[in-house]
N, C-alpha and C. Protein backbone atom coordinates (compact mmCIF):
# COMPACT_ATOMS: atom_id res chain seq x y z
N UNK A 1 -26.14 83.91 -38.44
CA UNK A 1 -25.56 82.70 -39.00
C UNK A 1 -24.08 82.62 -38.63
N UNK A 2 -23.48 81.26 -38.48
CA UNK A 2 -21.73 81.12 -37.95
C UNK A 2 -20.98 81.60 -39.06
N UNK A 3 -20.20 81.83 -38.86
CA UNK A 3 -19.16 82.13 -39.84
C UNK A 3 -17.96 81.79 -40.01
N UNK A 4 -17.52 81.08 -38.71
CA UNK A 4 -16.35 80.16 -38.35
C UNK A 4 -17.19 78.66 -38.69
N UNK A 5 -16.27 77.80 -39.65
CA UNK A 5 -16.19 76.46 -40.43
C UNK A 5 -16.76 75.53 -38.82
N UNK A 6 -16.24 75.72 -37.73
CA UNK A 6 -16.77 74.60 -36.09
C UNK A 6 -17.87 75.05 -36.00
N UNK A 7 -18.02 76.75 -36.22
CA UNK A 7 -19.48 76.85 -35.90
C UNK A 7 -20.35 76.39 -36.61
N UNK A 8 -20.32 76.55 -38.10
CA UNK A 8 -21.23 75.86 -39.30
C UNK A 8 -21.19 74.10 -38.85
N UNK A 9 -20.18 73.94 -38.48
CA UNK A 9 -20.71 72.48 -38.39
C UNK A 9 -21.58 71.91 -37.10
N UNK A 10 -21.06 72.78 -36.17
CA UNK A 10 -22.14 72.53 -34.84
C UNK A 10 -23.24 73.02 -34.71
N UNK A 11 -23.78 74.09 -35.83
CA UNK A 11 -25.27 74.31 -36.12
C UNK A 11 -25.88 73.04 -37.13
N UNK A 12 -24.90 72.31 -37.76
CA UNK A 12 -25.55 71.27 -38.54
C UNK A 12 -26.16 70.31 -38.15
N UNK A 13 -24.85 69.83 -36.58
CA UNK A 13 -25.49 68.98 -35.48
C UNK A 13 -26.42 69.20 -35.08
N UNK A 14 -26.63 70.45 -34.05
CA UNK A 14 -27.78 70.77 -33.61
C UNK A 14 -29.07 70.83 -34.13
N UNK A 15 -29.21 70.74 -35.54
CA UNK A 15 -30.50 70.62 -36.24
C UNK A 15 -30.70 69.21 -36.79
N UNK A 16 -29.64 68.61 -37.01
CA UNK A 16 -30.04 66.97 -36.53
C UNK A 16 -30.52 66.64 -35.83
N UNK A 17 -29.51 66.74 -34.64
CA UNK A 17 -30.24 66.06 -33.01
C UNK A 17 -31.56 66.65 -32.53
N UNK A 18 -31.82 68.04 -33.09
CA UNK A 18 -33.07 68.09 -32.86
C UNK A 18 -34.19 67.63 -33.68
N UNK A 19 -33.50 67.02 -34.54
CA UNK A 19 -35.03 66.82 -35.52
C UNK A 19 -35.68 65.09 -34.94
N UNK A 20 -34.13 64.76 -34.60
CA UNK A 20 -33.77 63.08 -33.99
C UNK A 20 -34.99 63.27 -32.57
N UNK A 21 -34.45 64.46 -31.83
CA UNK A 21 -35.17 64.40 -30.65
C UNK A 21 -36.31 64.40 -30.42
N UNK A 22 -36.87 65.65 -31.55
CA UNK A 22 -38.35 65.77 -31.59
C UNK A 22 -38.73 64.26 -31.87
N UNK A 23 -38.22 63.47 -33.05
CA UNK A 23 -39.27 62.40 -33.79
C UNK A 23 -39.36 61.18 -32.13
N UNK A 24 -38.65 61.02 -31.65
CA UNK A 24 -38.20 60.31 -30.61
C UNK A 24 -39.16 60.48 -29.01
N UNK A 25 -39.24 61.67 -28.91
CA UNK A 25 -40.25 62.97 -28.32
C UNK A 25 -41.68 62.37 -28.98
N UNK A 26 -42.21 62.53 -30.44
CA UNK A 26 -43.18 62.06 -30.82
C UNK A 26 -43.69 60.97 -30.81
N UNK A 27 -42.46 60.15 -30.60
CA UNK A 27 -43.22 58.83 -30.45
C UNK A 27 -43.60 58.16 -29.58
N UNK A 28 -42.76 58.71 -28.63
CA UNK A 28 -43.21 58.58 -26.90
C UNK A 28 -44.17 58.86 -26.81
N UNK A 29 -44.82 60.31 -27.07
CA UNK A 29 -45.92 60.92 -26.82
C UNK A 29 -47.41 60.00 -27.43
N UNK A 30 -47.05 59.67 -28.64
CA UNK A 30 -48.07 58.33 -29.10
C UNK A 30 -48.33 56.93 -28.17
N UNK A 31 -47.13 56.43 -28.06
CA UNK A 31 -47.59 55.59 -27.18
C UNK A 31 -48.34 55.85 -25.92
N UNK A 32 -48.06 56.82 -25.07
CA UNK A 32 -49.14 57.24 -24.07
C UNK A 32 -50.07 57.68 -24.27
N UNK A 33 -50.04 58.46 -25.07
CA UNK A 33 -52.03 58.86 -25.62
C UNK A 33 -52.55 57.62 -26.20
N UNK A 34 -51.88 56.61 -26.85
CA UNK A 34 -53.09 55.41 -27.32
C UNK A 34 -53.11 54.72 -25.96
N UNK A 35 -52.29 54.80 -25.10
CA UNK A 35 -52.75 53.97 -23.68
C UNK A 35 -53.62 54.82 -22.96
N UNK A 36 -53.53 55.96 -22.80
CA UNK A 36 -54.66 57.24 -22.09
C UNK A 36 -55.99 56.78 -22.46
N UNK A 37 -56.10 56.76 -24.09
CA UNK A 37 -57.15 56.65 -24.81
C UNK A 37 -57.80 54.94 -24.94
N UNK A 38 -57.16 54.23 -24.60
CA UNK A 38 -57.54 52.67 -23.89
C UNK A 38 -58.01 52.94 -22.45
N UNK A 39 -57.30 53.29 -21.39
CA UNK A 39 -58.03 53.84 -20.49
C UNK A 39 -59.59 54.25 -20.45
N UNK A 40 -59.20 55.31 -21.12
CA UNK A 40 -60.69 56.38 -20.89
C UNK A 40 -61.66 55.33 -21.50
N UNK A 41 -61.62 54.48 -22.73
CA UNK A 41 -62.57 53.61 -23.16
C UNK A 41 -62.72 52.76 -22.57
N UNK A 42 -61.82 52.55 -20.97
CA UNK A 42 -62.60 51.41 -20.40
C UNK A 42 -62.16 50.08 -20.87
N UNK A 43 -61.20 50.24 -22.21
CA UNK A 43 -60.40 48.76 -22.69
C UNK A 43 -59.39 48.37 -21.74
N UNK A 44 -59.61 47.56 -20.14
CA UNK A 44 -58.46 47.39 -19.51
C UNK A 44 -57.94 45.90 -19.82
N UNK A 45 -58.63 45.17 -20.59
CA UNK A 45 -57.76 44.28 -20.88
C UNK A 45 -56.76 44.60 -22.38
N UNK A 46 -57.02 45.58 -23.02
CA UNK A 46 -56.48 45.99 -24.35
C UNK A 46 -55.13 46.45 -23.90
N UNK A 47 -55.57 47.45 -22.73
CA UNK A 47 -54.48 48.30 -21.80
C UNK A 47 -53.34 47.99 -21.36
N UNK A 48 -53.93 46.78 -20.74
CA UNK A 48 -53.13 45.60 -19.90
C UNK A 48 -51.99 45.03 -21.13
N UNK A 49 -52.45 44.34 -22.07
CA UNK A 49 -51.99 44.28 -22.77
C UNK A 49 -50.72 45.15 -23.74
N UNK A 50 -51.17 46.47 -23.77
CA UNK A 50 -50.74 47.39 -24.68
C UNK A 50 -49.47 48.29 -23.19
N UNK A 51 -49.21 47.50 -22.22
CA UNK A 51 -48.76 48.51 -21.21
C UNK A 51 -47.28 47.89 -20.90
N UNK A 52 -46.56 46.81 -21.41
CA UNK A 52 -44.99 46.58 -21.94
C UNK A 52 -44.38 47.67 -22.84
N UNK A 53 -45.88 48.00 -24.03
CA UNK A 53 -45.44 48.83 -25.47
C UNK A 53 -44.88 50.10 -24.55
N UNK A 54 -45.81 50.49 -23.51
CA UNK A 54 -45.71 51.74 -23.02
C UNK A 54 -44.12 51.99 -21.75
N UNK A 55 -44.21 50.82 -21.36
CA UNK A 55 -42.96 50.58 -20.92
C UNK A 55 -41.46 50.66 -21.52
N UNK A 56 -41.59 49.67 -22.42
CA UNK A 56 -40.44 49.87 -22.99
C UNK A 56 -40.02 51.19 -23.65
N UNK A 57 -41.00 52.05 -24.48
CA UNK A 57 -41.34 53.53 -24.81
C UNK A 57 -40.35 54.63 -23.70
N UNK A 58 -41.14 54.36 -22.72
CA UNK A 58 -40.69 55.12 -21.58
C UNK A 58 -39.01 54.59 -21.66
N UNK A 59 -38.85 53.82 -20.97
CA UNK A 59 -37.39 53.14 -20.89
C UNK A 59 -36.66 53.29 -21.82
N UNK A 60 -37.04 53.56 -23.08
CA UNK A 60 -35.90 53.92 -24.38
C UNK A 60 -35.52 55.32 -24.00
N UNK A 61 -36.55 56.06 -24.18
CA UNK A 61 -36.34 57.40 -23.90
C UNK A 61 -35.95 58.24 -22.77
N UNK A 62 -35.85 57.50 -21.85
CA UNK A 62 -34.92 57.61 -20.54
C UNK A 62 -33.63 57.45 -21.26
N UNK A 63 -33.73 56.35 -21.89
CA UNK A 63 -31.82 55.77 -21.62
C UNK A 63 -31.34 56.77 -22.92
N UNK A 64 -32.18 57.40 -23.89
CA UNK A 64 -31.64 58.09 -25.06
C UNK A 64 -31.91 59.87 -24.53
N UNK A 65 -32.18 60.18 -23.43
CA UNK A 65 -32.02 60.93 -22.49
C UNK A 65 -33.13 62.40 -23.26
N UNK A 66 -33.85 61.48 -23.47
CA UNK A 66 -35.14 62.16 -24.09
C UNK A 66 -35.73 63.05 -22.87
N UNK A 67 -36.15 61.56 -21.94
CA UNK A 67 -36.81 62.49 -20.75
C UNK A 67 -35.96 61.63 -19.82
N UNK A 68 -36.04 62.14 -17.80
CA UNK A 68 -35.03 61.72 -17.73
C UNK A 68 -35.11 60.33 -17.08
N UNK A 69 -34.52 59.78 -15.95
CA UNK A 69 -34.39 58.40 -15.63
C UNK A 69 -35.87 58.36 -14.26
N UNK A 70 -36.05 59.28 -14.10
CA UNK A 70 -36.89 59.32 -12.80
C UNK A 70 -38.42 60.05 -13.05
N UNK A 71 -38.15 60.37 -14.22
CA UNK A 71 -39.67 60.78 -14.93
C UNK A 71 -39.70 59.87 -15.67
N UNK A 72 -39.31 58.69 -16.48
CA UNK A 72 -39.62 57.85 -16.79
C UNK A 72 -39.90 56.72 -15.82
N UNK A 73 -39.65 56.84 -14.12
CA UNK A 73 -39.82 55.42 -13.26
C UNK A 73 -41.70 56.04 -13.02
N UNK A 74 -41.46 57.10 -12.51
CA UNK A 74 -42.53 57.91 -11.95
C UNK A 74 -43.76 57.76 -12.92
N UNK A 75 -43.53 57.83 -14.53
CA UNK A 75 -44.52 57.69 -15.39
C UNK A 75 -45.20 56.37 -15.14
N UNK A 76 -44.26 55.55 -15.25
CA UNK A 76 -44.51 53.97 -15.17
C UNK A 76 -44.83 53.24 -13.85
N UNK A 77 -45.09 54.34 -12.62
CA UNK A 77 -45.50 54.16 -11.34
C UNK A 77 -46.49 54.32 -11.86
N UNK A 78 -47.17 55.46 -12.16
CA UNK A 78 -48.49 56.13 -11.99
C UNK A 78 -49.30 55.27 -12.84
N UNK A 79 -48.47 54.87 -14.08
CA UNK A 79 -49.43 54.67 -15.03
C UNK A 79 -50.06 52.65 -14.42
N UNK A 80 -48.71 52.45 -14.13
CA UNK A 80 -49.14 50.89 -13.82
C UNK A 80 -50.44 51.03 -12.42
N UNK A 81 -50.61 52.20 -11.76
CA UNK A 81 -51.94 51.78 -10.43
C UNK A 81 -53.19 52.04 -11.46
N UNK A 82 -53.02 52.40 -12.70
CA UNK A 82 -54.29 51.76 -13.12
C UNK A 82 -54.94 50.30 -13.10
N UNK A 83 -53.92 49.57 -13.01
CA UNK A 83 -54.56 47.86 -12.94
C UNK A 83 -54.51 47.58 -11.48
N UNK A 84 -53.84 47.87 -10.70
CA UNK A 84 -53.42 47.46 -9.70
C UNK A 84 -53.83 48.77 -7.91
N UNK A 85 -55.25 49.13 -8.10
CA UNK A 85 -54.91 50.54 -7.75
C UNK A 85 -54.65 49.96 -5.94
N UNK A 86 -54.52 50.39 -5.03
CA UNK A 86 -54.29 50.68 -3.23
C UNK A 86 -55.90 50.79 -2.78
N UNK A 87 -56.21 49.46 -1.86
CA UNK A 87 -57.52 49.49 -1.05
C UNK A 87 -57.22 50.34 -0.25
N UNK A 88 -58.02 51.19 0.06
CA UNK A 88 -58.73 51.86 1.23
C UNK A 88 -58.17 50.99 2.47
N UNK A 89 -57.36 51.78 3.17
CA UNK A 89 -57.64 51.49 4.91
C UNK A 89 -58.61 51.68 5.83
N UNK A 90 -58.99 51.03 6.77
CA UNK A 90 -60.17 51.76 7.17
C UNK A 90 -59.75 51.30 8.75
């Protein structure tokens, strides 16, 4: 435990921001499993629908540096060729 008064207070922070981070962390994580779980059921117009929620999700948590700016583009690459997937060349 700190024992210097800066240290007690910067362990106080740190168990804030982490409790901030986790809930923030959790909620991200919800929005993509109820879109995963639209997926797998085959609801692509529910999906379609429900895939701004998942956007903006992503995009908060980029900019609140949850996760970072390029794992949030990359999520929202991958996840959008579900509607839209690349024909075959032949």
């Amino acid at each position: 435990m700190p024992i210097i008064k800066s240290a007690k207070k910067a362990l106080r922070q740190s168990i804030r921001r982490r409790e901030r981070n986790l809930a923030r962390k959790a909620a991200l994580q919800k929005v993509l499993k109820t879109f995963s779980r639209l997926i797998k059921a085959k609801k692509l117009d529910e999906a379609k629908s429900y895939f701004p929620n998942v956007q903006k999700a992503l995009d908060k948590a980029a900019k609140q540096n949850i996760i970072k700016k390029n794992t949030a583009a990359r999520k929202k690459s991958r996840l959008s060729k579900v509607f839209s997937p690349i024909p075959l060349q032949t």
